[in-house]
Protein backbone atom coordinates (compact mmCIF):
# COMPACT_ATOMS: atom_id res chain seq x y z
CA UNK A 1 43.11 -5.15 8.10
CA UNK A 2 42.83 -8.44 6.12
CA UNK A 3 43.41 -6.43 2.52
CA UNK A 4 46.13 -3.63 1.37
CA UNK A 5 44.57 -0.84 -0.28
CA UNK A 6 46.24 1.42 -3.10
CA UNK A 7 46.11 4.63 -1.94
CA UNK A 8 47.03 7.93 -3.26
CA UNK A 9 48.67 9.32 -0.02
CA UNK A 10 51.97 9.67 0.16
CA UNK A 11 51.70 7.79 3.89
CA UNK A 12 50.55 4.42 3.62
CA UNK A 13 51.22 3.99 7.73
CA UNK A 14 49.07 7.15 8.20
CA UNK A 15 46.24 6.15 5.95
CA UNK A 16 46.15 2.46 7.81
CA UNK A 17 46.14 4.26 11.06
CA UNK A 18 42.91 6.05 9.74
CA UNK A 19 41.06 3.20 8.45
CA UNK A 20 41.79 1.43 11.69
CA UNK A 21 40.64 4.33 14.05
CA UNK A 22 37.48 4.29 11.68
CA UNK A 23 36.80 0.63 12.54
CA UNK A 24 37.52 1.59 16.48
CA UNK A 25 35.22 4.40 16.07
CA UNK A 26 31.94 3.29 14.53
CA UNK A 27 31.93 -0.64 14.92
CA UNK A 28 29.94 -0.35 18.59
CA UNK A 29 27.73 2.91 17.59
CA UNK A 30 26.67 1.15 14.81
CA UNK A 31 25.84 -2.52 16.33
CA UNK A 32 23.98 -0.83 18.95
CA UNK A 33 22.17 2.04 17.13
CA UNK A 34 21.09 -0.95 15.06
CA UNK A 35 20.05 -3.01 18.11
CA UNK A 36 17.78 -0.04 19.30
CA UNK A 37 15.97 -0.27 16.37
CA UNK A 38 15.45 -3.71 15.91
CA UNK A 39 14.20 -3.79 19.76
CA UNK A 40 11.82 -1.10 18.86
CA UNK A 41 10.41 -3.01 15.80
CA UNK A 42 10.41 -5.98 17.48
CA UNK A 43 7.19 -5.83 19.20
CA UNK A 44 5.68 -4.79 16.16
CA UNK A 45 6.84 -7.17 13.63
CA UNK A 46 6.09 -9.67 16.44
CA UNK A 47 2.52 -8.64 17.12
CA UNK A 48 1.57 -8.71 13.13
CA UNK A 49 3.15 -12.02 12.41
CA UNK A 50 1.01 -13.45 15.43
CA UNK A 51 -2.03 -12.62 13.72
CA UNK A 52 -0.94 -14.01 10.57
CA UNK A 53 -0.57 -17.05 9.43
CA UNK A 54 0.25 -20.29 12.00
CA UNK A 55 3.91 -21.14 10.33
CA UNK A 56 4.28 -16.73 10.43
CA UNK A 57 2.55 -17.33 14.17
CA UNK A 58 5.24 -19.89 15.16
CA UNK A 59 8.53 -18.02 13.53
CA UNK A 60 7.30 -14.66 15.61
CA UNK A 61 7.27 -16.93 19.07
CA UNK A 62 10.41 -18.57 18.10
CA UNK A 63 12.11 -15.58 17.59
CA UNK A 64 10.50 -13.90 21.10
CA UNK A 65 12.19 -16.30 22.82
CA UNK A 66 15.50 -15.76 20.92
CA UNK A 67 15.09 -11.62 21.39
CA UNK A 68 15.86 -12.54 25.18
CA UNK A 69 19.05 -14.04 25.28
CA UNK A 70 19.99 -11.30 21.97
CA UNK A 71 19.05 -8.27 24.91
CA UNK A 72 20.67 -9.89 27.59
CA UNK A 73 23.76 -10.13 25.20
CA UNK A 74 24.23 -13.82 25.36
CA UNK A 75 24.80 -14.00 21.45
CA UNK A 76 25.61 -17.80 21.37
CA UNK A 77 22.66 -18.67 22.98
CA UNK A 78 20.81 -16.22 20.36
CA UNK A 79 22.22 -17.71 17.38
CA UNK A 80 22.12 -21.13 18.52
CA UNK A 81 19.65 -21.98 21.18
CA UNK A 82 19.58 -23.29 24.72
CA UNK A 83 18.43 -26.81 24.19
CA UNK A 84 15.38 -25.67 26.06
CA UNK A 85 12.87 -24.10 23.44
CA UNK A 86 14.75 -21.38 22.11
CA UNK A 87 16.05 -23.06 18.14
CA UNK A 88 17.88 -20.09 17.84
CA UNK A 89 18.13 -17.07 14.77
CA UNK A 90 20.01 -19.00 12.56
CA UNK A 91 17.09 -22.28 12.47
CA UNK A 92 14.53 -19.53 12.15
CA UNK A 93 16.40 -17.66 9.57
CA UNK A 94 16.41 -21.15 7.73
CA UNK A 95 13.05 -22.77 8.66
CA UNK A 96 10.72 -19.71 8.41
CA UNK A 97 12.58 -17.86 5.68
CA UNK A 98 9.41 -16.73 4.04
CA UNK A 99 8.10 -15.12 6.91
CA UNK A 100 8.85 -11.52 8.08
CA UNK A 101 10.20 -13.09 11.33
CA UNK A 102 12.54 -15.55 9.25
CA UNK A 103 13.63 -12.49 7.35
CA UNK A 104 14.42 -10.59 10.60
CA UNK A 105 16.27 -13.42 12.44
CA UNK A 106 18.71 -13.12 9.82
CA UNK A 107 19.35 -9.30 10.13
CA UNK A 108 19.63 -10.44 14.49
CA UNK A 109 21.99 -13.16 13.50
CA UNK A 110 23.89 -11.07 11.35
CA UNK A 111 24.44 -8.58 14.80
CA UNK A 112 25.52 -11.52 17.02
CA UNK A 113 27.81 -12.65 14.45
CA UNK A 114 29.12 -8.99 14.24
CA UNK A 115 29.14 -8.44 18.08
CA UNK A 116 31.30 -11.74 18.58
CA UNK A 117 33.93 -10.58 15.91
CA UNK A 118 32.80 -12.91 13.35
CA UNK A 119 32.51 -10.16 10.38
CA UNK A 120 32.76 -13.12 7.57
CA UNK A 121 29.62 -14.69 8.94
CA UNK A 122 27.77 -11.56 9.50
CA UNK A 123 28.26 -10.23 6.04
CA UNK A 124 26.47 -13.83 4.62
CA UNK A 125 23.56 -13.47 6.67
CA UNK A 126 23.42 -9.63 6.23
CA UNK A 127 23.61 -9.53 2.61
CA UNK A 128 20.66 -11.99 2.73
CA UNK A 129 18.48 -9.91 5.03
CA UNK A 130 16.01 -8.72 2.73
CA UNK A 131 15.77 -4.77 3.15
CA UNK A 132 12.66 -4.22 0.85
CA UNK A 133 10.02 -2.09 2.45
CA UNK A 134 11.63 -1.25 5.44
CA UNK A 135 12.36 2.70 5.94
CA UNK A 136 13.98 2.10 9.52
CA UNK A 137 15.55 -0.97 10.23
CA UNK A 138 16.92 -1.50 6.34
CA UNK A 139 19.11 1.50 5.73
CA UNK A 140 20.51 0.27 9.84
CA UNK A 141 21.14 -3.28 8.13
CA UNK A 142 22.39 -1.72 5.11
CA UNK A 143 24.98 0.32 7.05
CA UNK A 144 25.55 -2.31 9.18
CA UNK A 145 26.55 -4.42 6.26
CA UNK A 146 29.19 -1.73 5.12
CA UNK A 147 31.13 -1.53 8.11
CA UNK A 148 31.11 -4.97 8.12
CA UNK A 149 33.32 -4.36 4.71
CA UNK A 150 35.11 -2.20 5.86
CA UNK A 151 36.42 -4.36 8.95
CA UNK A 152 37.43 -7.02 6.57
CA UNK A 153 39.55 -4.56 4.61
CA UNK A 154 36.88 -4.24 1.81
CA UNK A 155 36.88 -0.48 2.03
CA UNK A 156 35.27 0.06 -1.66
CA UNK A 157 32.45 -2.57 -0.87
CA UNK A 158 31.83 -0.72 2.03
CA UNK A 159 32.13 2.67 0.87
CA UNK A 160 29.45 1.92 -1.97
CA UNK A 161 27.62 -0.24 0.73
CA UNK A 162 27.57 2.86 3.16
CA UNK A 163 26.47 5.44 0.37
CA UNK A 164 23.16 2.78 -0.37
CA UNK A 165 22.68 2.98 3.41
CA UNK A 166 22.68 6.76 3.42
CA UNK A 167 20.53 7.15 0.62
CA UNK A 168 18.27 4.76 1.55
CA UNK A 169 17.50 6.19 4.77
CA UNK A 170 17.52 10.02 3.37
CA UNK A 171 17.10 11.33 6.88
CA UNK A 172 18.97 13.65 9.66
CA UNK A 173 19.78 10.64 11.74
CA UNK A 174 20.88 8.09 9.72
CA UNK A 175 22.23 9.86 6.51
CA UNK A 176 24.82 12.21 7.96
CA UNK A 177 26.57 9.17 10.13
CA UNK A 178 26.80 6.86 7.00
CA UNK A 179 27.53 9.59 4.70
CA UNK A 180 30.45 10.51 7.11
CA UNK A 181 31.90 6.95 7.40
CA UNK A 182 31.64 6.66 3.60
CA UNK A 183 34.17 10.07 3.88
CA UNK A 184 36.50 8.90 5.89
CA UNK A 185 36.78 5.71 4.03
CA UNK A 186 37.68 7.42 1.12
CA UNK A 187 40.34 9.76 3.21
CA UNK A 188 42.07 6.33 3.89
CA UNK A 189 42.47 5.79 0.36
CA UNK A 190 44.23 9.57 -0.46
CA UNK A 191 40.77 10.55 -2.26
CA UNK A 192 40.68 13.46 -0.46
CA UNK A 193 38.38 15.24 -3.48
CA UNK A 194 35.85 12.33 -3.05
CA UNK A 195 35.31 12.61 0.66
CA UNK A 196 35.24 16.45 0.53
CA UNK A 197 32.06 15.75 -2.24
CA UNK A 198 30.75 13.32 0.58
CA UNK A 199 31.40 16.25 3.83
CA UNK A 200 29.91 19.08 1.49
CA UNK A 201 26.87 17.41 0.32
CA UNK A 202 26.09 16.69 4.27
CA UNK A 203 26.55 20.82 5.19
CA UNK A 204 24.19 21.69 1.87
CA UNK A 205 21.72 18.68 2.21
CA UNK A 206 21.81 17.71 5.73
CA UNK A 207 21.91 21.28 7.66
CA UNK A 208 19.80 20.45 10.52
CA UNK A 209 21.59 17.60 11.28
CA UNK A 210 23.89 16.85 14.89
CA UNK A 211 26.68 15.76 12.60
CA UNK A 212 26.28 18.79 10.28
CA UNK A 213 27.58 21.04 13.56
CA UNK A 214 31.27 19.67 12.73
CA UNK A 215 31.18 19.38 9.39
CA UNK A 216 33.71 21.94 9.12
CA UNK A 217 36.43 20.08 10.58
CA UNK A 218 36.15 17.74 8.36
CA UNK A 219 35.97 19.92 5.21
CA UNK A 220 39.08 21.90 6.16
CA UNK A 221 40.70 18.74 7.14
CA UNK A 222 40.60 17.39 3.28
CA UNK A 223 41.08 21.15 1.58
């Protein structure tokens, strides 16, 4: 981790341990659940920018050609183009950054950042993805953003950052996952009385949830 955190445990080794396994366990669930949504949205975000304006028109193709190196997982190319007539996320991010295509390349940049290990750089162009009237893909860049955080040792950035995510999406999917995260941050800091807030407001508000069906655990384990 690249920060020490004060923590209330009497174990700093075990509470370490615990943020560490919480990087190992939701860094790749999270870049990819994102990724499934932004491939969904794509299409659609594409297809209304192309019968928009012509500088909207030309960020949407721009970033189409991008979206096929980002699915085939070649992230450099992505980011930085071929050379060929792909300019890459990061020129579109900076060229068309008034258009909802501009706006979008920087959420995909911030992934390819995050998938190559690059948290720093994916935090800038996160936290400058504009989430405003998005219900699906923002609270998935919002959350994104927080484990982000919380891989650079920022655990009460992302802890705030995760609660915004899960209140922002206020849904069975989303909610319960960030809501959880947010939990076990706070476990690695000794605030055991926080996280059990965080575990019982998913059982009471979040019933019909997946993550609801082992909430349990989790309460007992902070009791």
């Amino acid at each position: 981790m690249a920060q020490k955190q004060q923590i209330a445990a009497p174990a700093e080794n075990e509470a370490l341990t615990m943020t560490e396994a919480f990087i190992d366990k939701y860094k790749k669930y999270i870049i990819y659940g994102t990724c499934g949504i932004l491939i969904i949205a794509a299409a659609i975000i594409s297809y209304i920018q192309f019968v928009a304006k012509p500088n909207a028109q030309k960020a949407s193709e721009a970033l189409f050609k991008c979206e096929k190196y980002f699915a085939a997982e070649n992230y450099d190319k992505a980011l930085n183009g071929d050379g060929q007539g792909c300019i890459g996320f990061l020129k579109i991010a900076d060229e068309y950054s008034c258009t909802k295509a501009g706006n979008l390349a920087k959420l995909y940049a911030g992934i390819c950042y995050a998938q190559t290990g690059k948290d720093q750089e994916a935090v800038g162009m996160l936290e400058d993805f504009d989430t405003k009237g998005d219900a699906i893909i923002s609270p998935a860049a919002v959350g994104m953003l927080g484990n982000c955080y919380a891989n650079l040792g920022q655990t009460d950035k992302a802890i705030k950052t995760l609660l915004e995510a899960a209140k922002m999406a206020d849904n069975n999917s989303l909610s319960p996952t960030y809501l959880i995260q947010a939990g076990e941050l706070y476990e690695s800091l000794g605030n055991k009385e926080k996280a059990l807030q965080i575990y019982e407001q998913i059982k009471d508000k979040y019933i019909n949830s997946m993550s609801s069906q082992d909430i349990d655990k989790y309460i007992e384990r902070v009791k």
